[in-house]
PDB file of N, CA and C in Angstrom:
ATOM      1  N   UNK A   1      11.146   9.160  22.634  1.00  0.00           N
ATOM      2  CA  UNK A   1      11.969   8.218  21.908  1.00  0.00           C
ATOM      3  C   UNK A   1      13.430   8.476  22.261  1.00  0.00           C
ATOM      4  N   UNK A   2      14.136   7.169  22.546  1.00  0.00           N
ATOM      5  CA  UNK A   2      15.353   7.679  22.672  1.00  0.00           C
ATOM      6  C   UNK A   2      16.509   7.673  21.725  1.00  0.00           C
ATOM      7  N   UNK A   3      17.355   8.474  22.146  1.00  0.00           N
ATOM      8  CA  UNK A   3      18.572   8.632  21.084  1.00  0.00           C
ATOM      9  C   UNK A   3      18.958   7.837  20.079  1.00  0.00           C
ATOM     10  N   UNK A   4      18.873   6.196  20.682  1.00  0.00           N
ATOM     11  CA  UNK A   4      19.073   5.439  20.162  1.00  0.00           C
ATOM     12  C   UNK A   4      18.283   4.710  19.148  1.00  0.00           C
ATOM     13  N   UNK A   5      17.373   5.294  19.101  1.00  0.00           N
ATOM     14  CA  UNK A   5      15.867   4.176  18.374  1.00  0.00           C
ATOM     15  C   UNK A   5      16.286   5.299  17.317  1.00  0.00           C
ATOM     16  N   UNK A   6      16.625   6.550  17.662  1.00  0.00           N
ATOM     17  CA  UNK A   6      16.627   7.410  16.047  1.00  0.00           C
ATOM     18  C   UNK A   6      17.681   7.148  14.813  1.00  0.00           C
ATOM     19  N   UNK A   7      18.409   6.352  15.641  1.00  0.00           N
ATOM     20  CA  UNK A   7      19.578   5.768  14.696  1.00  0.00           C
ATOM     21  C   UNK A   7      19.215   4.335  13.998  1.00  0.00           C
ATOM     22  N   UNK A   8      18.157   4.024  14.426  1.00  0.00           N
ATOM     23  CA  UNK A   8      17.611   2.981  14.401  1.00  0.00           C
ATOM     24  C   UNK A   8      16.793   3.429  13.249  1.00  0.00           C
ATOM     25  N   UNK A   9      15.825   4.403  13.253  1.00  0.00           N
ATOM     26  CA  UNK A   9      14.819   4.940  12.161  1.00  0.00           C
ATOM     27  C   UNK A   9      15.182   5.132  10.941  1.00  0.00           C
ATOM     28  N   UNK A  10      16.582   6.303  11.368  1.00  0.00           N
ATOM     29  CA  UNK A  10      17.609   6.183   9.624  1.00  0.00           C
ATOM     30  C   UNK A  10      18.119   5.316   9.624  1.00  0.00           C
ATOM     31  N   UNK A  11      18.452   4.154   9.919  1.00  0.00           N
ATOM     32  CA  UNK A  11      18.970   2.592   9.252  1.00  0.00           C
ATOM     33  C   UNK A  11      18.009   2.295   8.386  1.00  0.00           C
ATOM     34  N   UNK A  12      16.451   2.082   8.998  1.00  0.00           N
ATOM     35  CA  UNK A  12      15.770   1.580   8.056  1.00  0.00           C
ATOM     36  C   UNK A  12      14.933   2.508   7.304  1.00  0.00           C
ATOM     37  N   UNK A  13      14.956   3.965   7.351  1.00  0.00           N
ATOM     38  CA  UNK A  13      14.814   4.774   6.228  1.00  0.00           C
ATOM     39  C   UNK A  13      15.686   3.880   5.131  1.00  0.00           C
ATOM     40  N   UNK A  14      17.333   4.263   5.123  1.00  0.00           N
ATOM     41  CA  UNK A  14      18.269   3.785   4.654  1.00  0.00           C
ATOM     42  C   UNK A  14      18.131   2.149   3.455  1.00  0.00           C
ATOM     43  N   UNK A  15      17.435   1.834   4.664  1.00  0.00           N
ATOM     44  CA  UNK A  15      17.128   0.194   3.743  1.00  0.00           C
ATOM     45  C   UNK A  15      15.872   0.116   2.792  1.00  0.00           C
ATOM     46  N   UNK A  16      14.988   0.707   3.277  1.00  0.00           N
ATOM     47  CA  UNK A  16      13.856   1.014   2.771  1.00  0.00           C
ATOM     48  C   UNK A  16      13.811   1.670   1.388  1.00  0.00           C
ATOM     49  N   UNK A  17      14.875   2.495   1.237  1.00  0.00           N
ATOM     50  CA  UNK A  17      15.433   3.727   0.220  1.00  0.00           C
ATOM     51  C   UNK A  17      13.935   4.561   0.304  1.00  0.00           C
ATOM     52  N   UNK A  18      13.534   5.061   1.348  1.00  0.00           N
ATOM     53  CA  UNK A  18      12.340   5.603   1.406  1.00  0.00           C
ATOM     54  C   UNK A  18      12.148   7.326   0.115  1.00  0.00           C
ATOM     55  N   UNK A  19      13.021   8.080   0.419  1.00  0.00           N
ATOM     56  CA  UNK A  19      13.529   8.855  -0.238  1.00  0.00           C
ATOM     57  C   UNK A  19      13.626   8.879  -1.859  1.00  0.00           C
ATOM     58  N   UNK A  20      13.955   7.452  -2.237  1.00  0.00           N
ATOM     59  CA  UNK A  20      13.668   6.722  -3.358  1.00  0.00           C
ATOM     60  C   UNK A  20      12.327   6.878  -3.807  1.00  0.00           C
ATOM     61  N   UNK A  21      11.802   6.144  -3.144  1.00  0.00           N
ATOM     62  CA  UNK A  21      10.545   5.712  -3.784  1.00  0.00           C
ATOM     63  C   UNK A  21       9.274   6.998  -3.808  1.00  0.00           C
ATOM     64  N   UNK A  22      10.010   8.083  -2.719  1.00  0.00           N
ATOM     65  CA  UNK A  22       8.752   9.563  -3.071  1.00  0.00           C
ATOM     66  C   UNK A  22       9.042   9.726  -4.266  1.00  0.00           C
ATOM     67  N   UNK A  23       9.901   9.786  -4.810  1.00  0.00           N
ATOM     68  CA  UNK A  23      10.101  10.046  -6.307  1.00  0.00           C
ATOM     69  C   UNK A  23       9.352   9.503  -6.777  1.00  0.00           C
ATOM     70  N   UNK A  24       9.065   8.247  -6.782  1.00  0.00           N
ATOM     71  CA  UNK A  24       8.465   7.159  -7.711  1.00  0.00           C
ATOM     72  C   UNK A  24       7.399   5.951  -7.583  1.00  0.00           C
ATOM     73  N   UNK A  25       6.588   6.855  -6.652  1.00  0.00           N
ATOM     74  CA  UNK A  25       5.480   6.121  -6.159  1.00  0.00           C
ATOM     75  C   UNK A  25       4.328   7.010  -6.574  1.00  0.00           C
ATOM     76  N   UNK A  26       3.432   6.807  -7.267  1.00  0.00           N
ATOM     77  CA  UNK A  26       2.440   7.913  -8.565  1.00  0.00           C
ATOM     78  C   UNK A  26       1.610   8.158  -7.571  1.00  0.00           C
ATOM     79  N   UNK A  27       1.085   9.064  -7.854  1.00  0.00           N
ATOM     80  CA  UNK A  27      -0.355  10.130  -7.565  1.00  0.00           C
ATOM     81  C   UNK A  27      -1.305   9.189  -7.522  1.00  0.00           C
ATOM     82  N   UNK A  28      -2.344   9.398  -6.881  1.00  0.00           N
ATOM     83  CA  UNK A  28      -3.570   8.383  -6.764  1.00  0.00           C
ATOM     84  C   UNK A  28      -4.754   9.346  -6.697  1.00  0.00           C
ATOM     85  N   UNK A  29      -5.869   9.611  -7.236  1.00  0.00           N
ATOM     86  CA  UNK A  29      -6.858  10.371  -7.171  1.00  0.00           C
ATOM     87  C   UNK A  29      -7.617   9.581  -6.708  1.00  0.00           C
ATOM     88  N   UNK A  30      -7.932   9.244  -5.408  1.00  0.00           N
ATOM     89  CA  UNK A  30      -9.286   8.696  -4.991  1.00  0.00           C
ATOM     90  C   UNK A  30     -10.928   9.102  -5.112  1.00  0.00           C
ATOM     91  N   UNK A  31     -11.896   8.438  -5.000  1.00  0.00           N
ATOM     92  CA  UNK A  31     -13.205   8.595  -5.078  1.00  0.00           C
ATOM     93  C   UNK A  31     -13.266   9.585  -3.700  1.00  0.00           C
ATOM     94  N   UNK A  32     -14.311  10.934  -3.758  1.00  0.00           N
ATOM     95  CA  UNK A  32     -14.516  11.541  -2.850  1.00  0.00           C
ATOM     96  C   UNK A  32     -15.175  10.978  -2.039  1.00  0.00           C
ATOM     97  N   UNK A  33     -15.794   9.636  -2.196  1.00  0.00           N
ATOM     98  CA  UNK A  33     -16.549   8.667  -1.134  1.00  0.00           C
ATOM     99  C   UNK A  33     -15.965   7.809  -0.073  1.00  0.00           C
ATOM    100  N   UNK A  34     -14.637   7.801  -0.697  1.00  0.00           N
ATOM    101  CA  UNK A  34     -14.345   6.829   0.111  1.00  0.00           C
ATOM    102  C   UNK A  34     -13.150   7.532   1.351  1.00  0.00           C
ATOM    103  N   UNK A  35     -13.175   7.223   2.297  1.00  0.00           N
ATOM    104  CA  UNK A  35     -12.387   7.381   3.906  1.00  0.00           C
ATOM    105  C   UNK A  35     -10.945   6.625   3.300  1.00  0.00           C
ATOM    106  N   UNK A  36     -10.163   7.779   3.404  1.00  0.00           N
ATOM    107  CA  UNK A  36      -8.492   7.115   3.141  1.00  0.00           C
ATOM    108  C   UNK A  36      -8.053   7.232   4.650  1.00  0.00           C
ATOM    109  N   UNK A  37      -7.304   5.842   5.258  1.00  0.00           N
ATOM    110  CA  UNK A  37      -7.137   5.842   6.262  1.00  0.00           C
ATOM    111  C   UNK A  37      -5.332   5.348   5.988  1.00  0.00           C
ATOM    112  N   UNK A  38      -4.203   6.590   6.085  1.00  0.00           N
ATOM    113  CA  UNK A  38      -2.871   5.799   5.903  1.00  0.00           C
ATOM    114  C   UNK A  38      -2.268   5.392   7.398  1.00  0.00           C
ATOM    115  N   UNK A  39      -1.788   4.368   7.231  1.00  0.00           N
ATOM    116  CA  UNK A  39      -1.148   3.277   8.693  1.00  0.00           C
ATOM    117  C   UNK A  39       0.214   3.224   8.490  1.00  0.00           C
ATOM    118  N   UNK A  40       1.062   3.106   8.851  1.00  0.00           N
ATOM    119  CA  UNK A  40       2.149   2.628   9.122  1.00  0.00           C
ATOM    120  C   UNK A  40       2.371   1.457   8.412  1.00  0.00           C
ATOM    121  N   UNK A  41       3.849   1.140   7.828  1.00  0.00           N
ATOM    122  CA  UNK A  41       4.101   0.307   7.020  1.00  0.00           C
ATOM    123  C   UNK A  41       4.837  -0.823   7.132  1.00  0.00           C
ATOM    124  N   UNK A  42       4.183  -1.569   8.184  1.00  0.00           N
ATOM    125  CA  UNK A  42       4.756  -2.927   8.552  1.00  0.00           C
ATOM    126  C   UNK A  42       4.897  -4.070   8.088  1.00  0.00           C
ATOM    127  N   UNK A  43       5.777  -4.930   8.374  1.00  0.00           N
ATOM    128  CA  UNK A  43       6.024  -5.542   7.921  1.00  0.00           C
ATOM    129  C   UNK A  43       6.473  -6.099   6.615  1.00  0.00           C
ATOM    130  N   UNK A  44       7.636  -4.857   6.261  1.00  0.00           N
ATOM    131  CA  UNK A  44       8.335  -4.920   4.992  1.00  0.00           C
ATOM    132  C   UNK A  44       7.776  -4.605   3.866  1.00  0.00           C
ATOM    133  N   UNK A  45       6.537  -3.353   3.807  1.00  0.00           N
ATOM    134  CA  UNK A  45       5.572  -2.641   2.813  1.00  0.00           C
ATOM    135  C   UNK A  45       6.745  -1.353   3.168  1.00  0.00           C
ATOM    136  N   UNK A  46       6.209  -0.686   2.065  1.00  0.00           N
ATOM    137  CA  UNK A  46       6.890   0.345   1.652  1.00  0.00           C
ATOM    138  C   UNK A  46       5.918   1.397   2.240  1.00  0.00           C
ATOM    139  N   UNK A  47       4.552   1.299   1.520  1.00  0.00           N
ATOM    140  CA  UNK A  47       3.100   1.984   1.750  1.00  0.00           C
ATOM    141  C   UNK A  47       2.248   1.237   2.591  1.00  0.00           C
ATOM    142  N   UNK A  48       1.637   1.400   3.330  1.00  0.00           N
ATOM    143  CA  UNK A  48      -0.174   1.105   3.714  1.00  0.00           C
ATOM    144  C   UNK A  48      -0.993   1.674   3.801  1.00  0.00           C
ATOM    145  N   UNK A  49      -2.137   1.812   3.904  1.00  0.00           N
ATOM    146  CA  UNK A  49      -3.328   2.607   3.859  1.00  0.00           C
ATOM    147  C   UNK A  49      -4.418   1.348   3.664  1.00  0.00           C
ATOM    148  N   UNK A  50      -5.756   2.101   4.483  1.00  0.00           N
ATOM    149  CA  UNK A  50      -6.907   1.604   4.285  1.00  0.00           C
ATOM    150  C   UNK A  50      -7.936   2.067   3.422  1.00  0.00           C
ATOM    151  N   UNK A  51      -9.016   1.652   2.847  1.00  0.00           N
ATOM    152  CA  UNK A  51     -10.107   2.387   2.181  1.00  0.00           C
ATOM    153  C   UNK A  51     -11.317   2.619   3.047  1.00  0.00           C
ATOM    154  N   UNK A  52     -12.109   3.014   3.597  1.00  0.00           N
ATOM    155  CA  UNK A  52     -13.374   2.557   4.095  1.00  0.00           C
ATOM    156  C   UNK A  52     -14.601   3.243   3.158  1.00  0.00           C
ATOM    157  N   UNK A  53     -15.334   2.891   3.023  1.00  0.00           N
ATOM    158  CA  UNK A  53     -16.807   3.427   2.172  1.00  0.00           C
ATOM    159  C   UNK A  53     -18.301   2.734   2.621  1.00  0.00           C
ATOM    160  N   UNK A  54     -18.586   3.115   3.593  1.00  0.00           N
ATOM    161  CA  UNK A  54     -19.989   2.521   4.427  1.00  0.00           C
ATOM    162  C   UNK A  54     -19.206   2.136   5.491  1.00  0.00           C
ATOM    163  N   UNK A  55     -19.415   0.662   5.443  1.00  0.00           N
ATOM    164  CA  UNK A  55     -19.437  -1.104   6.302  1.00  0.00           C
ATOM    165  C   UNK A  55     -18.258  -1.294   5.439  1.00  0.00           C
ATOM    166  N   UNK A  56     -17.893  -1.306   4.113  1.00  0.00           N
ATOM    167  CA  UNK A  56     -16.661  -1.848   3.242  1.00  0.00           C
ATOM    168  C   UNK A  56     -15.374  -1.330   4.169  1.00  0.00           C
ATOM    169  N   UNK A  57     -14.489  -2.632   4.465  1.00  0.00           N
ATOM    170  CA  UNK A  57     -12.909  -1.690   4.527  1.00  0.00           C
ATOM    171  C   UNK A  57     -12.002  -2.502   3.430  1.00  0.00           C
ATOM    172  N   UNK A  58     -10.980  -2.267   3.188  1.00  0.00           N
ATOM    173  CA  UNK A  58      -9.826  -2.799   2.121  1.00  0.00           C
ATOM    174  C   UNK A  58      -8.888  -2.267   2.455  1.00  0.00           C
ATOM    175  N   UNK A  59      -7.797  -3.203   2.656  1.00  0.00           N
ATOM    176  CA  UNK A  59      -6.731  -3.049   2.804  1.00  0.00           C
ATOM    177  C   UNK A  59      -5.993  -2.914   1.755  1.00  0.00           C
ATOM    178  N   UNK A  60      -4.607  -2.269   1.542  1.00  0.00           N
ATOM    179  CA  UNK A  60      -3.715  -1.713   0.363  1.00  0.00           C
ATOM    180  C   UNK A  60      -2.260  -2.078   1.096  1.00  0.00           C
ATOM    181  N   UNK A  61      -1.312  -2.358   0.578  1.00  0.00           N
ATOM    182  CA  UNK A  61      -0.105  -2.113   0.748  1.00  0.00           C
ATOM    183  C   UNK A  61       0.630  -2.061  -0.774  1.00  0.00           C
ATOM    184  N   UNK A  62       2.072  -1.339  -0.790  1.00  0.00           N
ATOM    185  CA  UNK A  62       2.830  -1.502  -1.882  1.00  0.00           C
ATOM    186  C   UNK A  62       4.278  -2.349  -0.922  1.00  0.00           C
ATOM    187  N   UNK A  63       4.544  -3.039  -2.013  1.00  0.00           N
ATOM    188  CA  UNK A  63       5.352  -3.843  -1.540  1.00  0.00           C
ATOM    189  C   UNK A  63       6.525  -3.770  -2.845  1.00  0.00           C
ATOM    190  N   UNK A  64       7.351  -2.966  -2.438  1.00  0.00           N
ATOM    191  CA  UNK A  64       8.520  -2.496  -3.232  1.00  0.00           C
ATOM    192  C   UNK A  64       9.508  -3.663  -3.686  1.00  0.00           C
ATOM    193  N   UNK A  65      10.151  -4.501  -2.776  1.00  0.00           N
ATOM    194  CA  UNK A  65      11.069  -5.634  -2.874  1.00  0.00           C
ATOM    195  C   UNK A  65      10.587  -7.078  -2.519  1.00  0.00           C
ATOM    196  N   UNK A  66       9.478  -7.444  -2.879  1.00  0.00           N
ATOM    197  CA  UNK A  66       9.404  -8.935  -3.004  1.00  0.00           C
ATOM    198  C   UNK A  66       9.157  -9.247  -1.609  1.00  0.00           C
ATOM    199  N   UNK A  67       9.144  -8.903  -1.054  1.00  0.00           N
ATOM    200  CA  UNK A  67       8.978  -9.172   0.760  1.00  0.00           C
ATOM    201  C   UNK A  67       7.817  -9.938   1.072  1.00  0.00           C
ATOM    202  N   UNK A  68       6.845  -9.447   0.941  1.00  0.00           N
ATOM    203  CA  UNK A  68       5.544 -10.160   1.112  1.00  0.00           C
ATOM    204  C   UNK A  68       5.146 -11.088  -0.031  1.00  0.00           C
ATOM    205  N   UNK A  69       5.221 -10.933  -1.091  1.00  0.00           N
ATOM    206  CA  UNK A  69       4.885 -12.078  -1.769  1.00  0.00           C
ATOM    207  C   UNK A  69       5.740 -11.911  -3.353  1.00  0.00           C
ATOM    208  N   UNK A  70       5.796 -12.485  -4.369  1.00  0.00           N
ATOM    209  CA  UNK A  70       5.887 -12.782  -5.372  1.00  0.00           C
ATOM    210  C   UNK A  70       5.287 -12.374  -6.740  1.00  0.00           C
ATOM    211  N   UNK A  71       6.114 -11.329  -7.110  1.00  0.00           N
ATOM    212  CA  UNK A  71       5.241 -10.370  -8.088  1.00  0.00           C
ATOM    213  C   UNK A  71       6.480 -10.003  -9.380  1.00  0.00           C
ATOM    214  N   UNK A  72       7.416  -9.317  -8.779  1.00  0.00           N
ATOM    215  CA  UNK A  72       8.965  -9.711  -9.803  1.00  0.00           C
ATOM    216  C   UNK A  72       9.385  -7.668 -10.042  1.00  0.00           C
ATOM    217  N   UNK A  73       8.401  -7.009  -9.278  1.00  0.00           N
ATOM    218  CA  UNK A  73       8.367  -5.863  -9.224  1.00  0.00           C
ATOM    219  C   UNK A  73       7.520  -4.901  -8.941  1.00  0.00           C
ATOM    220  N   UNK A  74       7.961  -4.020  -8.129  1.00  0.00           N
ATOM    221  CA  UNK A  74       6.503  -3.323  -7.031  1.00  0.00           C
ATOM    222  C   UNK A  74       5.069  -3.009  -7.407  1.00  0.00           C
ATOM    223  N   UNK A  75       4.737  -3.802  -6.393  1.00  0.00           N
ATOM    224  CA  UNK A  75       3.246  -3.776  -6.979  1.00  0.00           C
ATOM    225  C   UNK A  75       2.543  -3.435  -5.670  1.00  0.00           C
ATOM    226  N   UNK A  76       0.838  -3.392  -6.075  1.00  0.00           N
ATOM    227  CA  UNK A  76       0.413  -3.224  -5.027  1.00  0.00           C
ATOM    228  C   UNK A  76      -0.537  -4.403  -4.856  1.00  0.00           C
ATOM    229  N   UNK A  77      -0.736  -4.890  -3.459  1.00  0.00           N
ATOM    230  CA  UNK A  77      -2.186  -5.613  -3.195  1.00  0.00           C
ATOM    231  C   UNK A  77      -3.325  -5.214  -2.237  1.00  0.00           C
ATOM    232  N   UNK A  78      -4.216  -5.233  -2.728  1.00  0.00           N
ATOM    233  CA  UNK A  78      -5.735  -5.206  -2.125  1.00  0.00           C
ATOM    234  C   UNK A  78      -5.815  -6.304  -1.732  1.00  0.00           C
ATOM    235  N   UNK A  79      -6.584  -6.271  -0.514  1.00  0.00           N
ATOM    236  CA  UNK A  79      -7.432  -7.526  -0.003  1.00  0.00           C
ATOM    237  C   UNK A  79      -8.228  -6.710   1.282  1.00  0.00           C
ATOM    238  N   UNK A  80      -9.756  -7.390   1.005  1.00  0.00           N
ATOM    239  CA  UNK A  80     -10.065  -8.631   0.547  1.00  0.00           C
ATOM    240  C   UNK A  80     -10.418  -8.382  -1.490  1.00  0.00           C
ATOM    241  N   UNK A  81     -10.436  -9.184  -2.224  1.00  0.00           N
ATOM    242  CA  UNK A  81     -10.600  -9.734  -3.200  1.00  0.00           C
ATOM    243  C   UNK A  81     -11.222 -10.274  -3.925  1.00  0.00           C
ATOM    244  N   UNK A  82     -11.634 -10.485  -4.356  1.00  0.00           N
ATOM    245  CA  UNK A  82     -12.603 -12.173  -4.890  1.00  0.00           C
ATOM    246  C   UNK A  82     -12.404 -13.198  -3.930  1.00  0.00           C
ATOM    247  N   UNK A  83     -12.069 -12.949  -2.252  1.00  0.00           N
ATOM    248  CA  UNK A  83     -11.814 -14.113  -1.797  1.00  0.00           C
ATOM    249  C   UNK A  83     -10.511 -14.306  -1.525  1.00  0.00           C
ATOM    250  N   UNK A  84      -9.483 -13.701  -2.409  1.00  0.00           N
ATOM    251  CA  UNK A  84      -7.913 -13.888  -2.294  1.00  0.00           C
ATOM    252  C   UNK A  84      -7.698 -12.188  -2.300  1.00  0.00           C
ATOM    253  N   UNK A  85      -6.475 -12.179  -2.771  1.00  0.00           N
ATOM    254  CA  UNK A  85      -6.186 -10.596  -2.900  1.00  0.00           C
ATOM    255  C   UNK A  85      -5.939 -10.398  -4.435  1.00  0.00           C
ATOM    256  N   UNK A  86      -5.815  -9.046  -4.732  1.00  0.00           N
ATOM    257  CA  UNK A  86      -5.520  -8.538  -6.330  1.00  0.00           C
ATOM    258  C   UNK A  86      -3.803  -7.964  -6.248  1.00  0.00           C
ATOM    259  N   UNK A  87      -3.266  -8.107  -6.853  1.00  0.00           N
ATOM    260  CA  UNK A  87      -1.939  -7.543  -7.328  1.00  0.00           C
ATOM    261  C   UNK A  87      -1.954  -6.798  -8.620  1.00  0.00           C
ATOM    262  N   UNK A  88      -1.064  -5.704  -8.622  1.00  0.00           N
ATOM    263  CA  UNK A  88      -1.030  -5.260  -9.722  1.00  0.00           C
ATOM    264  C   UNK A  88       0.682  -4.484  -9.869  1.00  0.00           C
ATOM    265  N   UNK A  89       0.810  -3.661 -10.476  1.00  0.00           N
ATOM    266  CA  UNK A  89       2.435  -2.641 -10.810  1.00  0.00           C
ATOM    267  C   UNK A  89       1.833  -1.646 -10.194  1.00  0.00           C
ATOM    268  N   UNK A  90       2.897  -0.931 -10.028  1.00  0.00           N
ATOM    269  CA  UNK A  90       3.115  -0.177  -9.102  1.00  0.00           C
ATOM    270  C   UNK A  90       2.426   1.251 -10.185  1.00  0.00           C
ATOM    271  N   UNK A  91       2.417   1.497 -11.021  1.00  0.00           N
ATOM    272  CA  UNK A  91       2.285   2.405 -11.666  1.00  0.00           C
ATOM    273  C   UNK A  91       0.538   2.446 -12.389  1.00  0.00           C
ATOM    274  N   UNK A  92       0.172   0.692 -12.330  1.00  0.00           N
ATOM    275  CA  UNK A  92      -1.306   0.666 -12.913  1.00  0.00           C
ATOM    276  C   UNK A  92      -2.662   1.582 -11.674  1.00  0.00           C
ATOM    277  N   UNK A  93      -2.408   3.062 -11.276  1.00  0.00           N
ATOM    278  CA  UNK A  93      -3.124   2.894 -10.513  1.00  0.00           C
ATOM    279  C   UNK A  93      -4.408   2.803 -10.669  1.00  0.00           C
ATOM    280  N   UNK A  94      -5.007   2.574 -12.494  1.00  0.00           N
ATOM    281  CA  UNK A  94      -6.094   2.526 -12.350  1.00  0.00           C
ATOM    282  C   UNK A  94      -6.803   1.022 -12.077  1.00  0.00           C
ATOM    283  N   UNK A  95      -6.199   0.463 -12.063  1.00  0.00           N
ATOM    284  CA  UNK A  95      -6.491  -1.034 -11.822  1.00  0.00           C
ATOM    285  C   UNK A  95      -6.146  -1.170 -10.641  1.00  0.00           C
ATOM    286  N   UNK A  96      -5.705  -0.748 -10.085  1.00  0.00           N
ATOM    287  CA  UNK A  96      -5.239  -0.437  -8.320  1.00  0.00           C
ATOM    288  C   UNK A  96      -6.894   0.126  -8.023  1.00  0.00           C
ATOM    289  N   UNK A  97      -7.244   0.948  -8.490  1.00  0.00           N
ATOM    290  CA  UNK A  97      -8.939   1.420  -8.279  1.00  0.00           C
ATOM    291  C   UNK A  97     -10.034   1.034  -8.415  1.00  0.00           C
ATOM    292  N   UNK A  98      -9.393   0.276  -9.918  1.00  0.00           N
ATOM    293  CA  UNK A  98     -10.836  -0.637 -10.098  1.00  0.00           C
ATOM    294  C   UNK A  98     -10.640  -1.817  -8.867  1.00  0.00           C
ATOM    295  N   UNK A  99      -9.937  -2.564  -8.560  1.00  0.00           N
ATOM    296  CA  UNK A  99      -9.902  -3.549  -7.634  1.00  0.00           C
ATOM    297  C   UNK A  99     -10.727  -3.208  -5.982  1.00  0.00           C
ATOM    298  N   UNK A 100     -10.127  -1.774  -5.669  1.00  0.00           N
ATOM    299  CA  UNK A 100     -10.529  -1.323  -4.468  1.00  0.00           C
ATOM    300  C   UNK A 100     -12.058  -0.985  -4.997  1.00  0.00           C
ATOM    301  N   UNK A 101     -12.431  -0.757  -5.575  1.00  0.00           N
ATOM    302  CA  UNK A 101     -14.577  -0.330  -6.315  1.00  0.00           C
ATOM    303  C   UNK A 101     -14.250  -1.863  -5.991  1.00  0.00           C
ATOM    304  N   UNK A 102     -13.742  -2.861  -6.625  1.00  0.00           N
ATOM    305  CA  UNK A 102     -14.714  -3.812  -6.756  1.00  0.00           C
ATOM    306  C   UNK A 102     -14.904  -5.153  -5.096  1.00  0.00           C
ATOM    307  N   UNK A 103     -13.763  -4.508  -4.890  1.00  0.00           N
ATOM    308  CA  UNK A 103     -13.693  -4.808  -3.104  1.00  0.00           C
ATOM    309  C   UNK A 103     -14.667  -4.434  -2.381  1.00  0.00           C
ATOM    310  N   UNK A 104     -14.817  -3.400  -2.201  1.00  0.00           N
ATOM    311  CA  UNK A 104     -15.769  -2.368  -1.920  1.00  0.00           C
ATOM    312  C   UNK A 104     -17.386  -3.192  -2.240  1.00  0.00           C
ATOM    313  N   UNK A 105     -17.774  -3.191  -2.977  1.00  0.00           N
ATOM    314  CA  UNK A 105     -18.860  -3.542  -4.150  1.00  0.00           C
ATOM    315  C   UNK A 105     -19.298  -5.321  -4.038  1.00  0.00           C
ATOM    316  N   UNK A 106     -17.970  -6.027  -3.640  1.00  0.00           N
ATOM    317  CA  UNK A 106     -18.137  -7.506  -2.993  1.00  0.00           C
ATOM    318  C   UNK A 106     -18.465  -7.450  -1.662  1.00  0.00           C
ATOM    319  N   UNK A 107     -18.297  -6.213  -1.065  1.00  0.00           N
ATOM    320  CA  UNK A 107     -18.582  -6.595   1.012  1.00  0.00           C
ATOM    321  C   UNK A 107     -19.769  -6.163   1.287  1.00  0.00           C
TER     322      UNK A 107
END
């Protein structure tokens, strides 16, 4: 990587307030069943990560500032869903869990 892309990385650390949000992004106790797979956080997510459990995968992102969709404060979404995706706060992670079981449990 060059010199220049690293100035590039702390800009958008910087914008991101990444530093911020370790503070304040909660603990998650996952099911010992399921394959946590964390990805890179594109496209204006804060977090990503995958679930896998069999054949099931689910996708997760937290989306800190409204970027991806319309929520009014960080939340997270699962998909797939019932078909659409689930949203929730950033702090409900148990409903963040039940959604991913029930993702899981629809594929």
């Amino acid at each position: 990587m060059e010199y220049e892309d690293f100035n590039k990385v702390y800009e958008v650390e910087r914008i991101m307030e990444y530093k911020k949000w370790c503070g304040e992004i909660p603990h998650i106790t996952f099911p010992n069943d399921w394959q946590v797979q964390v990805i890179p956080p594109f496209a204006g997510a804060v977090v990503r990560f995958k679930i896998k459990k069999g054949n099931a995968s689910v996708s997760i992102y937290l989306d800190c500032y409204d970027r991806l969709g319309c929520y009014g404060q960080p939340y997270w979404e699962v998909y797939p869903h019932e078909n659409d995706v689930f949203r929730c706060d950033m702090e409900d992670t148990e409903s963040l869990l039940k959604a991913i079981a029930e993702s899981i449990a629809e594929q």
